[in-house]
N, C-alpha and C. Protein backbone atom coordinates (compact mmCIF):
# COMPACT_ATOMS: atom_id res chain seq x y z
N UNK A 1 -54.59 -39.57 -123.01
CA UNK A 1 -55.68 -40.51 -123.05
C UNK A 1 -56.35 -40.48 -124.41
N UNK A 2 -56.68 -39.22 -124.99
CA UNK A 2 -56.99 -39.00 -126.19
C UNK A 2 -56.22 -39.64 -127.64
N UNK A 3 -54.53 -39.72 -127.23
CA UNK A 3 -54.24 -40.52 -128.29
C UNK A 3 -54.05 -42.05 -127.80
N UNK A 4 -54.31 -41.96 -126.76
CA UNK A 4 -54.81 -43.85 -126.41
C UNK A 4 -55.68 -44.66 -127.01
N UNK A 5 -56.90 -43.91 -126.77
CA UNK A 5 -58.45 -44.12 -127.19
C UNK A 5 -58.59 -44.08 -128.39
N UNK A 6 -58.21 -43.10 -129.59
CA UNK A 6 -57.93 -43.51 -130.85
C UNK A 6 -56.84 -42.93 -131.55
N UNK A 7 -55.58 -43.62 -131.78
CA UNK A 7 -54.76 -42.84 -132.04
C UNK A 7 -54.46 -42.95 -133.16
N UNK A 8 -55.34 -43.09 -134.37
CA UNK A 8 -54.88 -43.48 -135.71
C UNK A 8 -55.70 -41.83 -135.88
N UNK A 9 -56.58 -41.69 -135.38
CA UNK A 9 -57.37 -40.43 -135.64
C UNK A 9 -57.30 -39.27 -134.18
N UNK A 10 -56.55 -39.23 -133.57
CA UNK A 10 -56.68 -38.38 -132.62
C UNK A 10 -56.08 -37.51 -133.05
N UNK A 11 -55.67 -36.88 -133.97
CA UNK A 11 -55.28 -35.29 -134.65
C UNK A 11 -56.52 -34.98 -135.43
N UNK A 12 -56.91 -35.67 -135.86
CA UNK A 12 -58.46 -35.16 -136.52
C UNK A 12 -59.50 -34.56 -135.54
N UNK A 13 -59.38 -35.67 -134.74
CA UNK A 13 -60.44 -35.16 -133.35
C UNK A 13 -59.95 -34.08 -132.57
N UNK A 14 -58.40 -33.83 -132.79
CA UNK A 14 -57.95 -32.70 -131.82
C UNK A 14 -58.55 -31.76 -132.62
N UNK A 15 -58.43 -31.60 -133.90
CA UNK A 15 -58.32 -30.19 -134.35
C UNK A 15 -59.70 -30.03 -134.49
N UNK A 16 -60.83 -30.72 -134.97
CA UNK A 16 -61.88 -30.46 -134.43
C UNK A 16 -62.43 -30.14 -133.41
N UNK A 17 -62.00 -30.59 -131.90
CA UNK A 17 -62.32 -29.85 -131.11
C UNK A 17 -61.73 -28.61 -130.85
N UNK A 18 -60.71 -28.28 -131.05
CA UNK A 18 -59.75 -27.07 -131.45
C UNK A 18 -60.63 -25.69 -132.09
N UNK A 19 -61.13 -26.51 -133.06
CA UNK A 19 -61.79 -25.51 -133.80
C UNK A 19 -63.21 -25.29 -133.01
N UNK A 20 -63.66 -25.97 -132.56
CA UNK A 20 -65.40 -25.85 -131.44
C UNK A 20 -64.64 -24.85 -130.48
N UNK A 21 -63.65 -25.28 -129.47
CA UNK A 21 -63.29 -24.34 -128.58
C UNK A 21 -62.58 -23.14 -129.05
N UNK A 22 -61.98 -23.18 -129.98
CA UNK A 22 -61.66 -21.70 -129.95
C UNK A 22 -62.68 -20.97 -130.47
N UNK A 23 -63.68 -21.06 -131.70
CA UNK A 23 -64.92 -20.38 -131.92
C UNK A 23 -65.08 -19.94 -130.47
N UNK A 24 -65.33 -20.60 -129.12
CA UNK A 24 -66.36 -20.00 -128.37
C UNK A 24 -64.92 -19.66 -127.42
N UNK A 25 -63.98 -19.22 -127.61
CA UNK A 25 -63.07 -18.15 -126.64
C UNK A 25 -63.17 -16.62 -126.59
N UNK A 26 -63.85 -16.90 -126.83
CA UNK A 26 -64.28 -14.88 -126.52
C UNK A 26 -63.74 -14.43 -125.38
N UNK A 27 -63.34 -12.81 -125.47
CA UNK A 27 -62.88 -12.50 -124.17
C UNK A 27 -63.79 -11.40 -124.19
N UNK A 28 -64.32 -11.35 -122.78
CA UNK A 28 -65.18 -10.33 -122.32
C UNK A 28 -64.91 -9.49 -121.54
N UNK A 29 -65.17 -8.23 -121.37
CA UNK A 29 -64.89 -7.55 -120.35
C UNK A 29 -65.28 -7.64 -119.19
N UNK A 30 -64.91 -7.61 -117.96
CA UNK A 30 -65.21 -7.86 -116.68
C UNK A 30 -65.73 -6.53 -115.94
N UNK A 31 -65.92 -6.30 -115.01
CA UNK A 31 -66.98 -5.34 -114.31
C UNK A 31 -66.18 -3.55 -114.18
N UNK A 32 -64.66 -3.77 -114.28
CA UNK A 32 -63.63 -2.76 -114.39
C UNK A 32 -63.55 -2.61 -115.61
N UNK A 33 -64.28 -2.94 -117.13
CA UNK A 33 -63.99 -2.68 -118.14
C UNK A 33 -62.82 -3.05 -118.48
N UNK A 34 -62.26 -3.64 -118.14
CA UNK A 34 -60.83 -4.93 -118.31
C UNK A 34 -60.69 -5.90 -119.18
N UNK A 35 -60.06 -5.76 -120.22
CA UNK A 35 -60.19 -6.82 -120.99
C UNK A 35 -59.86 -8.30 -119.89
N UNK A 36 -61.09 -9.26 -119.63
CA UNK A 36 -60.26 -10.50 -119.06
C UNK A 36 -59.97 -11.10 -120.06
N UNK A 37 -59.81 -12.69 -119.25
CA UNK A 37 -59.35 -13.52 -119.89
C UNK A 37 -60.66 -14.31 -121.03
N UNK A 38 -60.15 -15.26 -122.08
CA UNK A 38 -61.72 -16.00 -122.63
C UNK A 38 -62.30 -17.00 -121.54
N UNK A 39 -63.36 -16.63 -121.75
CA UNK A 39 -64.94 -17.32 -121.02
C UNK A 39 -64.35 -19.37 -120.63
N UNK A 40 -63.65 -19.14 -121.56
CA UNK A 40 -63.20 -21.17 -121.40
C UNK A 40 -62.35 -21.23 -120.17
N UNK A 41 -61.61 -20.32 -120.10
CA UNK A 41 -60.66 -20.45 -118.56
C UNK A 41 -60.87 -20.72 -117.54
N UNK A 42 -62.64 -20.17 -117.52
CA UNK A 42 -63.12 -19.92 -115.87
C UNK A 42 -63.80 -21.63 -115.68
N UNK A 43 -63.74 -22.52 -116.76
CA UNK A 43 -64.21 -24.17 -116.34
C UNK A 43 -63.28 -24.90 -115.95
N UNK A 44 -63.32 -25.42 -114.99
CA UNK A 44 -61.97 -26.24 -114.26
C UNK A 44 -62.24 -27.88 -115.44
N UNK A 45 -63.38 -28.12 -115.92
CA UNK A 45 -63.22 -28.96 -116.99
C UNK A 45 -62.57 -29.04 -117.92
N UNK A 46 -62.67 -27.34 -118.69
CA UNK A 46 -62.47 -27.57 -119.71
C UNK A 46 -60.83 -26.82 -119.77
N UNK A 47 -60.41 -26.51 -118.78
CA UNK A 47 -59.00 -26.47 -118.66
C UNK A 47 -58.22 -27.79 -118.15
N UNK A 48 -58.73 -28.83 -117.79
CA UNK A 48 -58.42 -30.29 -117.75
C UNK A 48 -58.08 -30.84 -118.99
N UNK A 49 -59.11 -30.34 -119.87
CA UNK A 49 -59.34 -30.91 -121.23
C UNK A 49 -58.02 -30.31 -122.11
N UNK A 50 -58.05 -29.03 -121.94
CA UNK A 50 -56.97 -27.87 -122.34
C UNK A 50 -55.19 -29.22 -122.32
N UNK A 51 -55.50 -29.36 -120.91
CA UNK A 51 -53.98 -29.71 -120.40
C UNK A 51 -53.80 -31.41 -121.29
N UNK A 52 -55.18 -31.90 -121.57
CA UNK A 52 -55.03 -33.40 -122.44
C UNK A 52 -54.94 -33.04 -124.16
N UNK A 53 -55.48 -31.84 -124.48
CA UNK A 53 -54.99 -31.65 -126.03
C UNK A 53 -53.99 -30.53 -126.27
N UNK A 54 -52.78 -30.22 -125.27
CA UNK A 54 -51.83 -29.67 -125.17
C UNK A 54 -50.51 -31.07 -125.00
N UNK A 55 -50.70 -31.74 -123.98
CA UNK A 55 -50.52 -32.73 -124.10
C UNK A 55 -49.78 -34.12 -125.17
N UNK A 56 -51.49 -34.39 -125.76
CA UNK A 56 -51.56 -35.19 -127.13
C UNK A 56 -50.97 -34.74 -128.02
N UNK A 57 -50.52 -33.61 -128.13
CA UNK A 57 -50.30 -32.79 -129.64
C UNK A 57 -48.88 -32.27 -129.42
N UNK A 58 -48.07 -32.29 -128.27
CA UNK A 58 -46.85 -31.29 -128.41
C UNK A 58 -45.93 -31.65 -129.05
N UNK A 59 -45.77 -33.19 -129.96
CA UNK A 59 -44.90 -33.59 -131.11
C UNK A 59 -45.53 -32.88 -132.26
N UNK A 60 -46.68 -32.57 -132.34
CA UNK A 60 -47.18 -32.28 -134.04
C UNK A 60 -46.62 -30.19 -133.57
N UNK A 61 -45.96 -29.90 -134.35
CA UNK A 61 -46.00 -28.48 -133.82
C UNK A 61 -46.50 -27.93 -134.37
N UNK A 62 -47.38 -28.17 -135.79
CA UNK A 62 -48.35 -27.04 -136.62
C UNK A 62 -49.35 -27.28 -135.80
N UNK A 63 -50.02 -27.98 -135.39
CA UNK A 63 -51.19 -28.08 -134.55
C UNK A 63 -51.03 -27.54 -133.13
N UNK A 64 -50.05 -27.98 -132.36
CA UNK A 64 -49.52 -26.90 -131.18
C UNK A 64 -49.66 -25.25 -131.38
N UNK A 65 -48.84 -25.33 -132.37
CA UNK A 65 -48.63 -23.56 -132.67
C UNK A 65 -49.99 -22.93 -132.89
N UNK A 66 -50.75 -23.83 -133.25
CA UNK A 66 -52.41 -23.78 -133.80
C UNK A 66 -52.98 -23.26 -132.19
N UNK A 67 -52.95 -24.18 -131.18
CA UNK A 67 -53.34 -24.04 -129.80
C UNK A 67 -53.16 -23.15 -129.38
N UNK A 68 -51.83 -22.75 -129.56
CA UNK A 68 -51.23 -21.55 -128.71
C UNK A 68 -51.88 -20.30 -129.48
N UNK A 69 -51.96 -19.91 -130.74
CA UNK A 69 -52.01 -18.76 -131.33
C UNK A 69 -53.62 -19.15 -130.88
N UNK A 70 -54.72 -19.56 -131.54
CA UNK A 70 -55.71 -19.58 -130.92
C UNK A 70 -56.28 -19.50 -129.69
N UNK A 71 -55.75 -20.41 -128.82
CA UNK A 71 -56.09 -19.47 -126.83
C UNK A 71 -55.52 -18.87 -126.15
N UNK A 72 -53.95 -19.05 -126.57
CA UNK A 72 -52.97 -18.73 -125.43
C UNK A 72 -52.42 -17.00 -125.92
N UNK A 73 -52.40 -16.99 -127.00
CA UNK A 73 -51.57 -16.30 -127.58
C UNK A 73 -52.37 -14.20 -127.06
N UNK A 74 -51.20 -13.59 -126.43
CA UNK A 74 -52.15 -12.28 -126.00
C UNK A 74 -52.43 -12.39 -124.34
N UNK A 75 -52.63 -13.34 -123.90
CA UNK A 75 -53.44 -13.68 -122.59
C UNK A 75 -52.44 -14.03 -121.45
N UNK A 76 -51.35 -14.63 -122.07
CA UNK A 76 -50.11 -15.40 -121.04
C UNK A 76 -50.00 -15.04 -119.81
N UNK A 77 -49.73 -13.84 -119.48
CA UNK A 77 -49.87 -13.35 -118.34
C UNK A 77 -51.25 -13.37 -117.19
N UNK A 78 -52.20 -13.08 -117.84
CA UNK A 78 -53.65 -12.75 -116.99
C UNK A 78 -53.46 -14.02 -116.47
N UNK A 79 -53.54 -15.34 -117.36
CA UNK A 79 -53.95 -16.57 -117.58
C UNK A 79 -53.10 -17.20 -116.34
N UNK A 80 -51.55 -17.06 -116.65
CA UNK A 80 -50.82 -17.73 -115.53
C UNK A 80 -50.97 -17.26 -114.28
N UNK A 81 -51.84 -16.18 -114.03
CA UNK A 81 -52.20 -15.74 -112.34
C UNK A 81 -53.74 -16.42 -112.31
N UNK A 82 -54.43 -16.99 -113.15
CA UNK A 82 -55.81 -17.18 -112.99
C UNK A 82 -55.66 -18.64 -112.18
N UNK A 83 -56.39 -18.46 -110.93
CA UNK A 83 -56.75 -19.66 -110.32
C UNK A 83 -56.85 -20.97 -110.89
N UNK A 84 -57.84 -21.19 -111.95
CA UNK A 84 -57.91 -22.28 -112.66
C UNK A 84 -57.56 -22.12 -114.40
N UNK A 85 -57.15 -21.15 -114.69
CA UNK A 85 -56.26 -21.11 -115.89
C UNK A 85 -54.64 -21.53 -116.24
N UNK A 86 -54.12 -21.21 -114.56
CA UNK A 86 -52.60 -21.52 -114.68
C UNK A 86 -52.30 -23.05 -115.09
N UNK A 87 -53.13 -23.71 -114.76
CA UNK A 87 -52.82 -25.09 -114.95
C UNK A 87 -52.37 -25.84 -116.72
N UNK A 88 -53.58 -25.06 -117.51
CA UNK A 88 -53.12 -25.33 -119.00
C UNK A 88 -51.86 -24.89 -119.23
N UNK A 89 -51.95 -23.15 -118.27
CA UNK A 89 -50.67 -22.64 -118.63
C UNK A 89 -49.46 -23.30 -118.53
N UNK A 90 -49.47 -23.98 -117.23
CA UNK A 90 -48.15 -24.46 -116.98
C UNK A 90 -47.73 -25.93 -117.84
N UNK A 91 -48.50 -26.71 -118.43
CA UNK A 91 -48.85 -28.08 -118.96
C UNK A 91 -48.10 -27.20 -120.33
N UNK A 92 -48.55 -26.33 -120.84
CA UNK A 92 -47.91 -25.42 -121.98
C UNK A 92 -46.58 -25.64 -122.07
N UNK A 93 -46.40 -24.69 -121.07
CA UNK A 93 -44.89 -24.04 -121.16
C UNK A 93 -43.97 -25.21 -120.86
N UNK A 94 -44.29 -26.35 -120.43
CA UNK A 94 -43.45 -27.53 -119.77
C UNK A 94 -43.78 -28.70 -121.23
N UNK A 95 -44.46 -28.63 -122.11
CA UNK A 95 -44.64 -29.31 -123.33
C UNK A 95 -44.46 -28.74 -124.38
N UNK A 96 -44.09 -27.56 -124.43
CA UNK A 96 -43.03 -26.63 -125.26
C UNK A 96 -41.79 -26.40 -125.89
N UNK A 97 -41.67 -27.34 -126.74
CA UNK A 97 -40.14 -27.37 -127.47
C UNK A 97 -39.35 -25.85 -127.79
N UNK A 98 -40.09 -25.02 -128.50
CA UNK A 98 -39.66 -23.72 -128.63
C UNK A 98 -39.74 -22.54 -127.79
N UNK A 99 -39.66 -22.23 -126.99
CA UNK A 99 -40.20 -21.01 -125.79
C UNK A 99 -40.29 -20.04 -126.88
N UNK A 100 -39.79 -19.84 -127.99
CA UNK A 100 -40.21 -18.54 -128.88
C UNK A 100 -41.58 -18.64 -129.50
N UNK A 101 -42.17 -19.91 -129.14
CA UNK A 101 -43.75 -20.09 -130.10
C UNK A 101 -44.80 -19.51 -128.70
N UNK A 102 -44.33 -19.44 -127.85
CA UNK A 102 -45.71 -19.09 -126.49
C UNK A 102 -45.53 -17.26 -126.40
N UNK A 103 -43.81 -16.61 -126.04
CA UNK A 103 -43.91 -15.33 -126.12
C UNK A 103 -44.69 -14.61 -126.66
C-alpha cells in the first residue's frame, strides 16, 4: 500500500521510518533477566506495519538487508515463537530472496 500511495518516493519514506523504528528497538530484559525480544514486537500495529515495509522493499535488497540487520537480525528465534512477532517473521522469510541474509 505504501508503494501505491506514493511510489516515486516510497523508499525515502521507508527508510525514514526505518530509521524512527529502529532507534526505538531496544531490547529489554524481562522479569527472568532474559534478554527479550525489542519493545516494537509486543504492538500488533506496528508489526502490521513491519509486514507492509518488509513487503514494499523486498526488490531493493540494500534496504531489506537494512531491515533485517536492524530488527531481525540476533532475535529470529525468540521472535518466530512470539505471539504477535511471528507474523513479520514469517512475511520475512517468505519475501526473502537470499535465506543467507536472515541466518
Amino acid at each position: 500500500m505504501l508503494a501505491k500511495v506514493l511510489p516515486e518516493d516510497h523508499k525515502k519514506v521507508s527508510k525514514y521510518l526505518l530509521r524512527i523504528i529502529s532507534a526505538d528497538a531496544q531490547v529489554k530484559q524481562n522479569e527472568s533477566n532474559d534478554v527479550d525480544i525489542p519493545e516494537l514486537f509486543h504492538y500488533e500495529p506496528l508489526n502490521r506495519f513491519l509486514e507492509v515495509l518488509i513487503e514494499t522493499n523486498k526488490n531493493d535488497d540494500k534496504l531489506f538487508k537494512k531491515i533485517v540487520d536492524s530488527l531481525f537480525s540476533g532475535h529470529l528465534g525468540k521472535l518466530s515463537l512470539h505471539p504477535k512477532a511471528n507474523y513479520p517473521v514469517q512475511k520475512l522469510l517468505h519475501s526473502c530472496s537470499d535465506k543467507e541474509m536472515v541466518s
